[in-house]
C-alpha atoms as a PDB file:
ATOM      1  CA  UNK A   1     102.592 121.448 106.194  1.00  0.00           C
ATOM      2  CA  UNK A   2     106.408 121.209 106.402  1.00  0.00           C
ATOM      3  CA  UNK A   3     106.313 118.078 107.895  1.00  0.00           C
ATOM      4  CA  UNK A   4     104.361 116.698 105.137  1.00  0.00           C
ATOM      5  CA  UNK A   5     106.433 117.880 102.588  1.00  0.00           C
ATOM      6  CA  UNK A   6     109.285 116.970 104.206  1.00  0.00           C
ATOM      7  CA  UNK A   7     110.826 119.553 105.256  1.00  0.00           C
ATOM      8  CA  UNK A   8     110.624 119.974 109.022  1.00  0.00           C
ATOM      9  CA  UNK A   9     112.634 122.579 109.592  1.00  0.00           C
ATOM     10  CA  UNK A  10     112.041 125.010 106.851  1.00  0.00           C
ATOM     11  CA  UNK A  11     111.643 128.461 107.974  1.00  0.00           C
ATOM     12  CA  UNK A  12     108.567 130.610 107.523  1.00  0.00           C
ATOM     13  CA  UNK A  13     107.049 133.859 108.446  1.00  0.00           C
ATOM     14  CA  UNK A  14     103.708 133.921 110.363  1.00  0.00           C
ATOM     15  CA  UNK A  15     101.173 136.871 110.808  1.00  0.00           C
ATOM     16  CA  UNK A  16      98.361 136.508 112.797  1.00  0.00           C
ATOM     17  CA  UNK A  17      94.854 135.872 111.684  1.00  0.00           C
ATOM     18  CA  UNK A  18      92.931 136.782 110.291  1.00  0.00           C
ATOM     19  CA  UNK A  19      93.959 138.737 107.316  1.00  0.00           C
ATOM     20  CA  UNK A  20      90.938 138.777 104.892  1.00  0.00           C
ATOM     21  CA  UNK A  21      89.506 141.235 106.772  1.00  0.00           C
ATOM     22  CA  UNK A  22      92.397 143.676 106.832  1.00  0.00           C
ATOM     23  CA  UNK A  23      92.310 147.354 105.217  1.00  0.00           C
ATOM     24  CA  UNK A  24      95.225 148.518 102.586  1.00  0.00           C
ATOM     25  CA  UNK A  25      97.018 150.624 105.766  1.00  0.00           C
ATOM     26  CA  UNK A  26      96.764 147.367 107.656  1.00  0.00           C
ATOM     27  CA  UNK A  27      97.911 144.912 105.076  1.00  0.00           C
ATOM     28  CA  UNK A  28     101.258 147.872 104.667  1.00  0.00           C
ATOM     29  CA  UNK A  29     101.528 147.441 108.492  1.00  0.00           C
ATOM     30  CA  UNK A  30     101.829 143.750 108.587  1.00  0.00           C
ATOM     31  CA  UNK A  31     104.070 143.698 105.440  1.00  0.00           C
ATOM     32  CA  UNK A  32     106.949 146.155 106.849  1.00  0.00           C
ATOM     33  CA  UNK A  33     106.765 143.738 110.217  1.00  0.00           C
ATOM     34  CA  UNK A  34     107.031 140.476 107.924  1.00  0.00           C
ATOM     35  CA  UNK A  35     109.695 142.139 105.570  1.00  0.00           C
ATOM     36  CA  UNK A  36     112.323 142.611 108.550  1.00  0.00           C
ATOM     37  CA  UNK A  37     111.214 139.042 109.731  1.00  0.00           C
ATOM     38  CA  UNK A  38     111.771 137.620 105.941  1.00  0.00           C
ATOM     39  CA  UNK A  39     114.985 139.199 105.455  1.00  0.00           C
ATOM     40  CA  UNK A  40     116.612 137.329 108.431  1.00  0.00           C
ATOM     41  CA  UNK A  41     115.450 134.140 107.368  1.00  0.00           C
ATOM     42  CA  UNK A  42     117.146 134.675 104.254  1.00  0.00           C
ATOM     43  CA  UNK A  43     120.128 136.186 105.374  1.00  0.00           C
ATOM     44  CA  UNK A  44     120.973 134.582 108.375  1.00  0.00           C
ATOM     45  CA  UNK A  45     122.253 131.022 108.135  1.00  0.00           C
ATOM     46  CA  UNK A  46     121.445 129.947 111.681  1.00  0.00           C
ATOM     47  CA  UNK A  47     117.676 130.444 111.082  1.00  0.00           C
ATOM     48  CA  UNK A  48     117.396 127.482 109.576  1.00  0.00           C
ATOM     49  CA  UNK A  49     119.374 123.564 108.925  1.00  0.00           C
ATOM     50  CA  UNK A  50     118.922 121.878 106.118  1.00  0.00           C
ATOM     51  CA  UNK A  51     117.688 118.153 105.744  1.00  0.00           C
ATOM     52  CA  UNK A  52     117.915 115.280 103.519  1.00  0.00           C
ATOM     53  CA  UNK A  53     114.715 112.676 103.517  1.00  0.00           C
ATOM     54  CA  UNK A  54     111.473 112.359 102.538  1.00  0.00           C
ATOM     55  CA  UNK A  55     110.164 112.937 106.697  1.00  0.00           C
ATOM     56  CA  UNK A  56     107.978 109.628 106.490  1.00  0.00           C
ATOM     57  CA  UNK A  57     108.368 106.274 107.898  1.00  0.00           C
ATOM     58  CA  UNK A  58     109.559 103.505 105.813  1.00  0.00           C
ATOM     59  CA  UNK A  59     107.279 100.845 105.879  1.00  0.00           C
ATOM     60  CA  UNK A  60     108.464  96.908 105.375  1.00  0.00           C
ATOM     61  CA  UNK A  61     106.689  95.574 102.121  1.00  0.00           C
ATOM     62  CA  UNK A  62     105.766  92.437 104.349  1.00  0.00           C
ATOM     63  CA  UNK A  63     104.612  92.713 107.998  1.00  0.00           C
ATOM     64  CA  UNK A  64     103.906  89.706 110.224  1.00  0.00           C
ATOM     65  CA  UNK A  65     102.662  89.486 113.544  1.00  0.00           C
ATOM     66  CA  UNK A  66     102.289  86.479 116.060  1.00  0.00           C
ATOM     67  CA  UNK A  67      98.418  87.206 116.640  1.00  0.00           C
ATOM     68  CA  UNK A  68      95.777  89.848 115.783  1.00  0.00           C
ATOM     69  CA  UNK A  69      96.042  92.138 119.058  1.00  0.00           C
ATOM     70  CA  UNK A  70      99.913  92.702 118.249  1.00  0.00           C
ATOM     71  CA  UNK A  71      99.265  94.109 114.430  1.00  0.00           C
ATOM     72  CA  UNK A  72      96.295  95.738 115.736  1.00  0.00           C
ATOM     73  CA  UNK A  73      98.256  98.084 118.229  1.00  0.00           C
ATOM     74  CA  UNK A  74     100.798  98.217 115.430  1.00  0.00           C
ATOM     75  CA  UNK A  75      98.529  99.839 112.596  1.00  0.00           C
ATOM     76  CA  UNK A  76      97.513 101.905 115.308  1.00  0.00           C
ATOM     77  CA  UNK A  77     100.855 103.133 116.394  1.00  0.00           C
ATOM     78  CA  UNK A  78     101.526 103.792 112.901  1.00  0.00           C
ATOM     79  CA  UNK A  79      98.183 105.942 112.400  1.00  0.00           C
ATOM     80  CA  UNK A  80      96.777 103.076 109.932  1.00  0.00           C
ATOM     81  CA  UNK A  81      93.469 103.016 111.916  1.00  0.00           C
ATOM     82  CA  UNK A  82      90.557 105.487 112.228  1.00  0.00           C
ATOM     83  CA  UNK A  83      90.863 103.978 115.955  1.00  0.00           C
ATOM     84  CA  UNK A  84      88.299 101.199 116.321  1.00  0.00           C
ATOM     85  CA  UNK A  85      89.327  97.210 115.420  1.00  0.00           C
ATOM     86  CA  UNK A  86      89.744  96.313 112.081  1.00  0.00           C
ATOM     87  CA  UNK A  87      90.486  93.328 109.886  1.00  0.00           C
ATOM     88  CA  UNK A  88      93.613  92.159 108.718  1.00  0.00           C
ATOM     89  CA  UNK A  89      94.469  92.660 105.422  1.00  0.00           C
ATOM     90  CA  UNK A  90      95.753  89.577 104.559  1.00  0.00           C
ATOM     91  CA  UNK A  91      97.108  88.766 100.697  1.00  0.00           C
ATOM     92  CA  UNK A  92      94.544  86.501  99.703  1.00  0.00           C
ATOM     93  CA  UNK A  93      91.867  88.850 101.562  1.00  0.00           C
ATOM     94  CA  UNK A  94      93.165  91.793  99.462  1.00  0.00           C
ATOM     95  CA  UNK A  95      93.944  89.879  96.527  1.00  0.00           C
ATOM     96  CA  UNK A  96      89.934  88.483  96.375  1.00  0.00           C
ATOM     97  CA  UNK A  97      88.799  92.121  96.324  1.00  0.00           C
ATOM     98  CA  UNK A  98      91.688  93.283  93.497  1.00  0.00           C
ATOM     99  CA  UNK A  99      89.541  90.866  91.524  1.00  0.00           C
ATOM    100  CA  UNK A 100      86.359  91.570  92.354  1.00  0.00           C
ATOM    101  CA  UNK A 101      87.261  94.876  91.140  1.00  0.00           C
ATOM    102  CA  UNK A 102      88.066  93.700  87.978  1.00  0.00           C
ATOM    103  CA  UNK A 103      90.663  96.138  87.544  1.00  0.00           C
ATOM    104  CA  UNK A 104      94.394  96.084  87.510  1.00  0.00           C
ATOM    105  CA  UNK A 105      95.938  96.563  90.678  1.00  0.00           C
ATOM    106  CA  UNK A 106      98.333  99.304  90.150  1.00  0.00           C
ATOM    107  CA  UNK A 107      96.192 101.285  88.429  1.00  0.00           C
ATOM    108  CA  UNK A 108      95.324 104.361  89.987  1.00  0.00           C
ATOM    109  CA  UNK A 109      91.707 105.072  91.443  1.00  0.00           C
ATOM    110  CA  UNK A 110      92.453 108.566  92.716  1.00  0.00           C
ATOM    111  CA  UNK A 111      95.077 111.433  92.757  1.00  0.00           C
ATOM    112  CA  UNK A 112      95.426 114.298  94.563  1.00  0.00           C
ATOM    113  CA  UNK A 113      98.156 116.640  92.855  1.00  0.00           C
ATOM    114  CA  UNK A 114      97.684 119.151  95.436  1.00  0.00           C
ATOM    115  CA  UNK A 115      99.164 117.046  97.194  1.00  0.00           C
ATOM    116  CA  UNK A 116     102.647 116.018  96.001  1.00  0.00           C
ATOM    117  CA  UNK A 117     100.452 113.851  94.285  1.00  0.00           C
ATOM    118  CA  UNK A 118      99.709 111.160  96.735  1.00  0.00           C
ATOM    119  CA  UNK A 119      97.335 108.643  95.437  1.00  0.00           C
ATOM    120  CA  UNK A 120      95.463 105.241  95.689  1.00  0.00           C
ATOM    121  CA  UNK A 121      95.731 102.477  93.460  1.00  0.00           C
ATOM    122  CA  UNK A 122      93.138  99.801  92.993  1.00  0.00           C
ATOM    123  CA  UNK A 123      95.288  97.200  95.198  1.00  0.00           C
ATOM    124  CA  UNK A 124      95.972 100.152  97.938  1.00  0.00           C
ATOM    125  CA  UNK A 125      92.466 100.408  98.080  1.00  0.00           C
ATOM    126  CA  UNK A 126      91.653  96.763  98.597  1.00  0.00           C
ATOM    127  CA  UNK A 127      94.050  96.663 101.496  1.00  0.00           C
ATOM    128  CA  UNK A 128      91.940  99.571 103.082  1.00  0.00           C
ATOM    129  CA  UNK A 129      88.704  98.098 101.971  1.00  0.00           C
ATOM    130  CA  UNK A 130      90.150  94.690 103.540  1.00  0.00           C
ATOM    131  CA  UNK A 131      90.884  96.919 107.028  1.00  0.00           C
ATOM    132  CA  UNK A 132      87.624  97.745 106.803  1.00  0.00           C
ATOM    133  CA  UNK A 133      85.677  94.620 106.481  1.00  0.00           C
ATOM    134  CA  UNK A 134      84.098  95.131 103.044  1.00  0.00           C
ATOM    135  CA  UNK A 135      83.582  92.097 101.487  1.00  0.00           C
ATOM    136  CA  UNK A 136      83.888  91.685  97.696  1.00  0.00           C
ATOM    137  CA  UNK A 137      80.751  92.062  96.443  1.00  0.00           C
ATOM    138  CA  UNK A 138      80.836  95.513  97.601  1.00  0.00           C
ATOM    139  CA  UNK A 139      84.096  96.259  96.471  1.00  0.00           C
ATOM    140  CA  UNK A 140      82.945  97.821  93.180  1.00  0.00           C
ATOM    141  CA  UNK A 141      80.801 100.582  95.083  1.00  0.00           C
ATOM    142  CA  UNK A 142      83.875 101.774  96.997  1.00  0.00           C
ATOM    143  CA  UNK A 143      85.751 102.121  93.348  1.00  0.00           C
ATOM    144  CA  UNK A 144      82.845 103.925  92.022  1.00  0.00           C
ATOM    145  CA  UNK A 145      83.198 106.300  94.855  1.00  0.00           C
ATOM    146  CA  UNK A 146      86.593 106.912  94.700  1.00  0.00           C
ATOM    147  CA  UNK A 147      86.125 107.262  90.985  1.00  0.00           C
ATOM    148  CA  UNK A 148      83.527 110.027  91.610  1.00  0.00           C
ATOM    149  CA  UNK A 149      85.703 111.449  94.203  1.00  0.00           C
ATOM    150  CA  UNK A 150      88.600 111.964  91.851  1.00  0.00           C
ATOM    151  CA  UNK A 151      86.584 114.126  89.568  1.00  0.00           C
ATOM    152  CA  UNK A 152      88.013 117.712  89.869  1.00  0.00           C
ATOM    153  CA  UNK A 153      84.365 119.169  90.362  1.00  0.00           C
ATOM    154  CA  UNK A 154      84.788 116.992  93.664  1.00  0.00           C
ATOM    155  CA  UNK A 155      87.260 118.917  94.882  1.00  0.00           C
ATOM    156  CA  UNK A 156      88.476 116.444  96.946  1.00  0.00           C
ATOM    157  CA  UNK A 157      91.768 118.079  98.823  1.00  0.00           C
ATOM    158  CA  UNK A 158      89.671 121.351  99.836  1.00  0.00           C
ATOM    159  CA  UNK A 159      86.952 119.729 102.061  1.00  0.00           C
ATOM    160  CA  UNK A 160      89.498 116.778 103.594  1.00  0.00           C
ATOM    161  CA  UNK A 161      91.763 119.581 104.575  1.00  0.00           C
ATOM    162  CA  UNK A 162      89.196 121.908 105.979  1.00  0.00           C
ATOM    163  CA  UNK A 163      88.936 123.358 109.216  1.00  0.00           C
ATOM    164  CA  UNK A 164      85.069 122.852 109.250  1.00  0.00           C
ATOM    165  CA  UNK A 165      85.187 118.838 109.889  1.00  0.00           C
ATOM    166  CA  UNK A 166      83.168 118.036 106.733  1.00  0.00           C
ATOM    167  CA  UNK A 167      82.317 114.596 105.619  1.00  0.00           C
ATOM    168  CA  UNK A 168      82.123 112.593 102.674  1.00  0.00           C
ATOM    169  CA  UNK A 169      78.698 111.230 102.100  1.00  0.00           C
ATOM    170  CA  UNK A 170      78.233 108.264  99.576  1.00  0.00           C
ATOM    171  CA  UNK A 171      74.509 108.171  97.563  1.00  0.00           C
ATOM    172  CA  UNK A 172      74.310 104.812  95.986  1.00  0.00           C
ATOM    173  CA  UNK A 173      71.316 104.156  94.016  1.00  0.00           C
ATOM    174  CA  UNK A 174      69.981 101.379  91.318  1.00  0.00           C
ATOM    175  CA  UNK A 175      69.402  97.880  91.453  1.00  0.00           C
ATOM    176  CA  UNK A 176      73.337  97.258  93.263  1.00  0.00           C
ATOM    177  CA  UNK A 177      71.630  99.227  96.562  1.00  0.00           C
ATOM    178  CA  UNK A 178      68.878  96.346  96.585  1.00  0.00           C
ATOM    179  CA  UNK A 179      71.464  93.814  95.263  1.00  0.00           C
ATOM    180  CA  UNK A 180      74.312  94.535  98.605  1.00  0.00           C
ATOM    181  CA  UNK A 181      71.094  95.283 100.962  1.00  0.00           C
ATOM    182  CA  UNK A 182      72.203  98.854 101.279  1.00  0.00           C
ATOM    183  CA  UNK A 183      70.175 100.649 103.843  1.00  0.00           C
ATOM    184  CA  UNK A 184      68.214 103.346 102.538  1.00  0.00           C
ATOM    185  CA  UNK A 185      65.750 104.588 105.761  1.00  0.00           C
ATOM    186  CA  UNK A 186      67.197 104.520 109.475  1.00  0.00           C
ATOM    187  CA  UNK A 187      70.776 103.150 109.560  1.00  0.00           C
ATOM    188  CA  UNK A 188      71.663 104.547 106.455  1.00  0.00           C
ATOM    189  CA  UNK A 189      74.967 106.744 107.429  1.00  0.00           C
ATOM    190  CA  UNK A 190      76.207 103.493 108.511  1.00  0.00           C
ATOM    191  CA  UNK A 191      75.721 102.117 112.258  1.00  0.00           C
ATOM    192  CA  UNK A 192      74.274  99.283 112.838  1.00  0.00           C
ATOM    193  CA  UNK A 193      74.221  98.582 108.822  1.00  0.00           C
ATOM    194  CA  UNK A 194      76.990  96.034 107.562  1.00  0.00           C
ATOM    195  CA  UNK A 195      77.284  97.026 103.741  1.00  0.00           C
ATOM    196  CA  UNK A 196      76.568 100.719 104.604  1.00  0.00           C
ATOM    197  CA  UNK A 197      79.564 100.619 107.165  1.00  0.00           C
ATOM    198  CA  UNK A 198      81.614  98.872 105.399  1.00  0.00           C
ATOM    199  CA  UNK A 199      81.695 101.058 102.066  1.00  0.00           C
ATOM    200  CA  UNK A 200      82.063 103.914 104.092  1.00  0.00           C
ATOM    201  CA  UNK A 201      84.679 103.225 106.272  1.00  0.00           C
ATOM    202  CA  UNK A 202      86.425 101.818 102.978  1.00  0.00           C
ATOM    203  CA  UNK A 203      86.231 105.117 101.165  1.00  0.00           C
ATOM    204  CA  UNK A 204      87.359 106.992 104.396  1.00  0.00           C
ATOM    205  CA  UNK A 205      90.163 104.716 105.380  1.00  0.00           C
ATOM    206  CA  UNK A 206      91.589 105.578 101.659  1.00  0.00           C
ATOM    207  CA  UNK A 207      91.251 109.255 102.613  1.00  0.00           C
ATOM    208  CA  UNK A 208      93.151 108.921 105.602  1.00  0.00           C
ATOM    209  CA  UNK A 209      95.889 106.295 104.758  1.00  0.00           C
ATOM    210  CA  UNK A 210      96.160 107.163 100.972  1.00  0.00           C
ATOM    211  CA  UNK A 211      95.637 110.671 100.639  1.00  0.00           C
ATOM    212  CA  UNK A 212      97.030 111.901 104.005  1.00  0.00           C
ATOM    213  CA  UNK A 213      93.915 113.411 105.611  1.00  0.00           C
ATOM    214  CA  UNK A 214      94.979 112.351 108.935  1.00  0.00           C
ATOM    215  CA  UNK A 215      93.685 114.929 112.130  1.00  0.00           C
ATOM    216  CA  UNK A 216      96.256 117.593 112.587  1.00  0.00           C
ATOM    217  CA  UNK A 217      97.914 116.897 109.134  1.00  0.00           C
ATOM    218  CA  UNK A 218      95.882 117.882 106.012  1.00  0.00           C
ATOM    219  CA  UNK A 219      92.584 117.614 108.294  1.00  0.00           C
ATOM    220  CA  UNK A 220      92.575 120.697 110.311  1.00  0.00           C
ATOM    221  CA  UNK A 221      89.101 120.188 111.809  1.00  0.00           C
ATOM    222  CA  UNK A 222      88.832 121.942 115.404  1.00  0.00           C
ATOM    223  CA  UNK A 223      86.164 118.936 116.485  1.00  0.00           C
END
């Protein structure tokens, strides 16, 4: 969490868990421990340095590479990648779903403030959509998504930050299902299923890249 917020070094106090399950007595216990603990951290100027940056990488607003392997072990150095191939998202690639959307591309899709409110445009989500081999036609469904996905009932930060691994799962119904030959009986979480993998991996590339639920950052799942 510091490292996210971009503070690296800031000090803290830690207790051990759990706590929920503690007793008044206990909770006075582990509060005259953290007091003494707290009280050097505030008082004692060695405990911690301070530091000037946001803690993230810069990124170039135009990368080239001499052939597809090269950016492909570059997006995956950078933690672009969910770690299997993906396309390159090329302007005109991105720029064909930006209008397929038929949205403007800075306008924002989703939001999360709990977040230091980190969000995804329409055009960042092309770019992931692009990565992800959705082609434009099914563009709108990973909008619609995202759109639903924003929705405070969603509660979107709480179950991409879990500890409990849980997924985002993507019902799609109407005539657009039969219209992008969605799959609706076996294939239908995705393998094996072009337009069902594609939307998907969309909508969870955007998660990762855009709203910083990377494994060990914001997602704490154990598996």
């Amino acid at each position: 969490m510091r490292n996210l917020s971009g503070m690296p070094h800031y000090p803290y106090c830690v207790t051990p868990f759990p706590v929920g399950n503690l007793d008044p007595d206990q909770l006075n216990e582990r509060a005259k421990v953290l007091a003494d603990e707290a009280a050097r951290l505030l008082t004692d100027p060695s405990a911690h340095e301070h530091h000037t940056g946001s803690g993230h990488d810069s990124v170039p607003e135009v990368l080239e590479y001499s052939d597809h392997a090269s950016m492909l072990a570059d997006f995956h150095e950078r933690g672009w990648t969910d770690g299997g191939v993906i396309a390159a998202p090329e302007p005109a690639v991105v720029d064909a779903l930006v209008a397929a959307g038929g949205r403007p591309g800075d306008e924002i899709v989703v939001r999360l403030d709990t977040r230091n409110g980190v969000a995804a445009s329409v055009r960042d989500v092309a770019v992931n959509a692009a990565m992800a081999g959705c082609v434009p036609e099914q563009f709108p469904v990973v909008l619609a998504a995202l759109d639903a996905m924003a929705d405070p009932a969603h509660n979107l930060h709480a179950h991409t930050a879990t500890m409990a691994g849980a997924q985002q799962v993507i019902i799609v119904n109407g005539a657009v299902a039969d219209r992008l030959g969605l799959r609706s009986t076996d294939g239908a979480l995705g393998p094996g299923w072009q337009p069902n993998a594609a939307i998907g991996r969309s909508v969870r590339l955007v998660i990762r890249n855009c709203l910083r639920s990377r494994h060990g950052e914001f997602d704490r799942a154990g598996f």
